[in-house]
N, C-alpha and C. Protein backbone atom coordinates (compact mmCIF):
# COMPACT_ATOMS: atom_id res chain seq x y z
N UNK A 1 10.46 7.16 -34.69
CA UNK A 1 11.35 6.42 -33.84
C UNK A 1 11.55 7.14 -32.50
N UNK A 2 11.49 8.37 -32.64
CA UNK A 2 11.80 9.12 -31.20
C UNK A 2 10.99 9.00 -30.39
N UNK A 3 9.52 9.17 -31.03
CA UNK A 3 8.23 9.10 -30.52
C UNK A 3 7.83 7.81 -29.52
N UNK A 4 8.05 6.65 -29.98
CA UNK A 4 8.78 5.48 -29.97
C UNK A 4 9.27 5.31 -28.58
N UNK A 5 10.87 5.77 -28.25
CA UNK A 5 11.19 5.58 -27.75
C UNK A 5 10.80 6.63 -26.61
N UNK A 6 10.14 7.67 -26.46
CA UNK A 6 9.83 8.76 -25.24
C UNK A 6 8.48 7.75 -24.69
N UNK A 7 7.88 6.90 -25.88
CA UNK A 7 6.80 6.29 -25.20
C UNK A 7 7.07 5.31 -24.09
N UNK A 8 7.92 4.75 -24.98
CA UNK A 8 8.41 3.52 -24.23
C UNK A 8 8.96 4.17 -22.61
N UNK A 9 10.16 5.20 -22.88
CA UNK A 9 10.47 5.80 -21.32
C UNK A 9 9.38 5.97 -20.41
N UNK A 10 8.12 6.68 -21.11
CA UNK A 10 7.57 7.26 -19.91
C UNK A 10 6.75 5.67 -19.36
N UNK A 11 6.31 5.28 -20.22
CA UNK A 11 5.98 3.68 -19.38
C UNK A 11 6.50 3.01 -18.36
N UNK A 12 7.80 2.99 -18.83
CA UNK A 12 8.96 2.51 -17.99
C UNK A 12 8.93 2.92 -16.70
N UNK A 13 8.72 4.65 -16.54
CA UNK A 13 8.34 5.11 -14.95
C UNK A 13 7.84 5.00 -14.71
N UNK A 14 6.15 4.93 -15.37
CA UNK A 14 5.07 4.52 -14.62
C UNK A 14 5.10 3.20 -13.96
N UNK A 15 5.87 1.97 -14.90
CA UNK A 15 5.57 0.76 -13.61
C UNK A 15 6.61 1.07 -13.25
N UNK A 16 7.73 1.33 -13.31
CA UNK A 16 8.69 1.61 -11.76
C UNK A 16 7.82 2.45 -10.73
N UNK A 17 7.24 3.04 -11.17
CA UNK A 17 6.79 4.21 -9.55
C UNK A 17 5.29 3.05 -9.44
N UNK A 18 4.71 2.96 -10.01
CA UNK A 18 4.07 1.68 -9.45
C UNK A 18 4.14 0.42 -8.78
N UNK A 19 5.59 -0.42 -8.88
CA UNK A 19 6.54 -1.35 -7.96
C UNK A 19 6.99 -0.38 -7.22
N UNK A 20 7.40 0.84 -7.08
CA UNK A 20 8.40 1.42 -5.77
C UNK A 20 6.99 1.66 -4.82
N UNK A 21 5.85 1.77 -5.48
CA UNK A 21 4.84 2.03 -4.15
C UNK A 21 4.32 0.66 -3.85
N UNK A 22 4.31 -0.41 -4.44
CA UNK A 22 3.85 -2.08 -4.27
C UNK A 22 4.58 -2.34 -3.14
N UNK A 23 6.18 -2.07 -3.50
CA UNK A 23 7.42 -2.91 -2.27
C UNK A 23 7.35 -1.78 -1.31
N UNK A 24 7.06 -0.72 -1.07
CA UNK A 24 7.01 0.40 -0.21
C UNK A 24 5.81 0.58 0.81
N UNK A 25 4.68 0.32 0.48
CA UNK A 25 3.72 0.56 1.41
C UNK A 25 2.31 -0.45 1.47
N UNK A 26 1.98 -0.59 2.46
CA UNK A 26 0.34 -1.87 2.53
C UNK A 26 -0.32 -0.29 1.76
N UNK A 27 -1.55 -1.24 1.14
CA UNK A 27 -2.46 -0.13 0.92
C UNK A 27 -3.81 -1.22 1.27
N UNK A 28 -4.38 -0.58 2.63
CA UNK A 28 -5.26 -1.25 3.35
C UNK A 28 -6.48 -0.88 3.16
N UNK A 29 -7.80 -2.01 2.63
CA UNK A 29 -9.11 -1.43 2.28
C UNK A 29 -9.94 -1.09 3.91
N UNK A 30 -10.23 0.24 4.15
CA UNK A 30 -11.14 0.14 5.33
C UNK A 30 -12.11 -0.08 4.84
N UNK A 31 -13.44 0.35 5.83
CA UNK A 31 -14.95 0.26 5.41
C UNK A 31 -15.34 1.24 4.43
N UNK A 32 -14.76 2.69 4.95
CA UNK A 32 -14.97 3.87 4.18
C UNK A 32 -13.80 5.09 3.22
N UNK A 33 -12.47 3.93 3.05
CA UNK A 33 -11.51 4.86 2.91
C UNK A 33 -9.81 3.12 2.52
N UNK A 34 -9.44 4.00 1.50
CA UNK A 34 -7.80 2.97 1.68
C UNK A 34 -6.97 3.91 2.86
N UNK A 35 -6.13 3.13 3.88
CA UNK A 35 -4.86 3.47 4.53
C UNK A 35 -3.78 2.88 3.50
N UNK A 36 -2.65 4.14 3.97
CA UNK A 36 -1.61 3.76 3.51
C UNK A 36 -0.66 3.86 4.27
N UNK A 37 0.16 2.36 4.91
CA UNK A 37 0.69 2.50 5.97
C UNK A 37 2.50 2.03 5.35
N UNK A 38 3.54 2.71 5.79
CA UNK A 38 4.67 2.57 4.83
C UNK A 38 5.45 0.76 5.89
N UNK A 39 5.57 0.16 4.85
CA UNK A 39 6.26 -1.01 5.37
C UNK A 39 7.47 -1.09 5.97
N UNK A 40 7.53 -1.75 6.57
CA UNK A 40 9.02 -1.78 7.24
C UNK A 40 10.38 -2.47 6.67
N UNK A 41 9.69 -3.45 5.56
CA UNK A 41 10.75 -4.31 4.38
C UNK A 41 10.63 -3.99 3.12
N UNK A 42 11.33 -4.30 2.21
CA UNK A 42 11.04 -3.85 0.62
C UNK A 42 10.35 -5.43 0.21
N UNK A 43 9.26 -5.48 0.00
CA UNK A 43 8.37 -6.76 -0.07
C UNK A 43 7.16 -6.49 -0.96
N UNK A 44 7.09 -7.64 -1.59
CA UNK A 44 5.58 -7.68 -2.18
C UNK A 44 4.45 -8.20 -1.13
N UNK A 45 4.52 -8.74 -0.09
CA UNK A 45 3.59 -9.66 0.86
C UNK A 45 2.83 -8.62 1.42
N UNK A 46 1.52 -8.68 1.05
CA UNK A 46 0.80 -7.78 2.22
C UNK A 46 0.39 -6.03 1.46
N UNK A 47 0.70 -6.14 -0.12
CA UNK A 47 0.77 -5.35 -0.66
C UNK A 47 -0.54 -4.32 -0.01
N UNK A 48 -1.71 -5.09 -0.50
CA UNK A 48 -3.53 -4.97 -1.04
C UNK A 48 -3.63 -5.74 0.23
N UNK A 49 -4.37 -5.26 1.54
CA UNK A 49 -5.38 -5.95 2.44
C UNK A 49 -6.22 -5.41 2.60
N UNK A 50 -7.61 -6.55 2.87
CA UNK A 50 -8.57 -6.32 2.61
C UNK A 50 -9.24 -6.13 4.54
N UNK A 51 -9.69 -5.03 4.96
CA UNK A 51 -9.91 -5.10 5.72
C UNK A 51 -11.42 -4.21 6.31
N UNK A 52 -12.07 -4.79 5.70
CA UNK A 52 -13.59 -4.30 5.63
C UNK A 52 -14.51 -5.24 6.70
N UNK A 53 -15.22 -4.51 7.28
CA UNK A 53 -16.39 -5.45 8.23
C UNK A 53 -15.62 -5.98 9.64
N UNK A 54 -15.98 -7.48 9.36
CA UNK A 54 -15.33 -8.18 10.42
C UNK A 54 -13.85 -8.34 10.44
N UNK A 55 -13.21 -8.03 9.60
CA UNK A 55 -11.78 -8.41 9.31
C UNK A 55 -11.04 -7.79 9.68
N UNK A 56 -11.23 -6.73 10.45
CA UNK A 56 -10.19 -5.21 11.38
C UNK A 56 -8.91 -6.45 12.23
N UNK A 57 -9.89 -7.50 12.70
CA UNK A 57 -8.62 -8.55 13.71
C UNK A 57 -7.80 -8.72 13.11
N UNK A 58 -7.58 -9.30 11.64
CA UNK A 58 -6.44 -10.07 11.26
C UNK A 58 -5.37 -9.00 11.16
N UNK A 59 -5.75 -7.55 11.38
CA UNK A 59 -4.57 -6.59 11.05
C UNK A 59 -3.59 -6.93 12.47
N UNK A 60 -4.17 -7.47 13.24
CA UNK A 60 -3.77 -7.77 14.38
C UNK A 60 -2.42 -8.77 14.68
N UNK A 61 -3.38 -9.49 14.04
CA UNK A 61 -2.53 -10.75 13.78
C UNK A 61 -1.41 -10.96 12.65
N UNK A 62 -1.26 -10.05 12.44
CA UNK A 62 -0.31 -10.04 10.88
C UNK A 62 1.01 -9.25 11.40
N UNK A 63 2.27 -10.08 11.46
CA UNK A 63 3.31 -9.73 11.79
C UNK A 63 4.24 -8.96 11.20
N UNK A 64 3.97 -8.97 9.79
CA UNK A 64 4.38 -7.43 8.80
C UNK A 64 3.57 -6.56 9.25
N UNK A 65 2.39 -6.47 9.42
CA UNK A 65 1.59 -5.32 9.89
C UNK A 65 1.81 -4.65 11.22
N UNK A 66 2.05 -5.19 11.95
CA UNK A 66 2.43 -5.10 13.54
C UNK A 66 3.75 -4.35 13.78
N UNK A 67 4.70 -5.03 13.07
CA UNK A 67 5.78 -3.97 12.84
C UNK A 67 6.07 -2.76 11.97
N UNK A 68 5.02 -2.54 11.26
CA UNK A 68 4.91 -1.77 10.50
C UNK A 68 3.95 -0.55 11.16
N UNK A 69 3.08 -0.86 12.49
CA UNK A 69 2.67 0.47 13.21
C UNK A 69 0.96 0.11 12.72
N UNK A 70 0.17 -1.45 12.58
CA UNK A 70 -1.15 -1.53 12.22
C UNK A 70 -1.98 -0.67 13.46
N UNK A 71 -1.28 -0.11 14.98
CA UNK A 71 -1.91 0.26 15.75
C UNK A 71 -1.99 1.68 15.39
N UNK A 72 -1.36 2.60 15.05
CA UNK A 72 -1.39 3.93 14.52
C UNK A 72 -2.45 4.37 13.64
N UNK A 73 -2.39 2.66 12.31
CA UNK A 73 -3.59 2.95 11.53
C UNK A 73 -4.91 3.41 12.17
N UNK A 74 -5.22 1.80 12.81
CA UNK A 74 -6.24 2.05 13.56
C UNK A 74 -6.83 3.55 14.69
N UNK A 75 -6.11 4.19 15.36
CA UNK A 75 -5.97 5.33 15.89
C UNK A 75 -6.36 6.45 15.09
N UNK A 76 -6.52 6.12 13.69
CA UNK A 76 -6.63 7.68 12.36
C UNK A 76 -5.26 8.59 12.81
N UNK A 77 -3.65 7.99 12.71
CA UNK A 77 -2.52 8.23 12.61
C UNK A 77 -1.85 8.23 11.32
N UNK A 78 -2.40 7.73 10.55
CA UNK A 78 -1.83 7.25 9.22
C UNK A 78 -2.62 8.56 8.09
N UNK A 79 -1.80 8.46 6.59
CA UNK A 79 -2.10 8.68 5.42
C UNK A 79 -3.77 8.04 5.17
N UNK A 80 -4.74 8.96 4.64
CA UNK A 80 -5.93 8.10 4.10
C UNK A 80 -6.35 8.58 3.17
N UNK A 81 -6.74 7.81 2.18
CA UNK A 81 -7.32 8.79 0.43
C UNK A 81 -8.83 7.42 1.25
N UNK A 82 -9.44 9.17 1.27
CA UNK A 82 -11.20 9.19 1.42
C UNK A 82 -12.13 9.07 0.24
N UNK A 83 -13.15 8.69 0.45
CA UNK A 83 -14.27 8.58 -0.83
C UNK A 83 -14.52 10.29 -1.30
């Protein structure tokens, strides 16, 4: 029963710290690397973008992104987990 229940806890943190980083930050696909750029709202929208190839514009165009500093990304200003 104890066993049990330490399982159940540590689960419990894992998807909490998995939603606190979902509502907390875009995690943006480049060509060669994810950015992780911290959001400006506590939101699910915009979690996962996909921004490989031709698709660098729409970071542009994306008004959570924009306020959130998508120009910094671009610059290599931001957090990046590399290949």
């Amino acid at each position: 029963m104890k066993k049990m229940v330490m399982t159940l806890f540590v689960v419990i943190v894992i998807v909490g710290a998995f939603t606190f980083g979902a509502l907390n930050y875009h995690f943006i696909l480049m060509d060669s690397s994810v950015k992780l750029l911290k959001k400006v709202d506590l939101t699910f929208e915009n979690t996962f973008v996909d921004a490989r190839g031709n698709k660098k514009y729409k970071l542009y165009t994306n008004p959570a992104l924009i306020k959130a500093g998508v120009k910094d990304l671009i610059e290599e200003k931001s957090v990046t987990i590399g290949k």
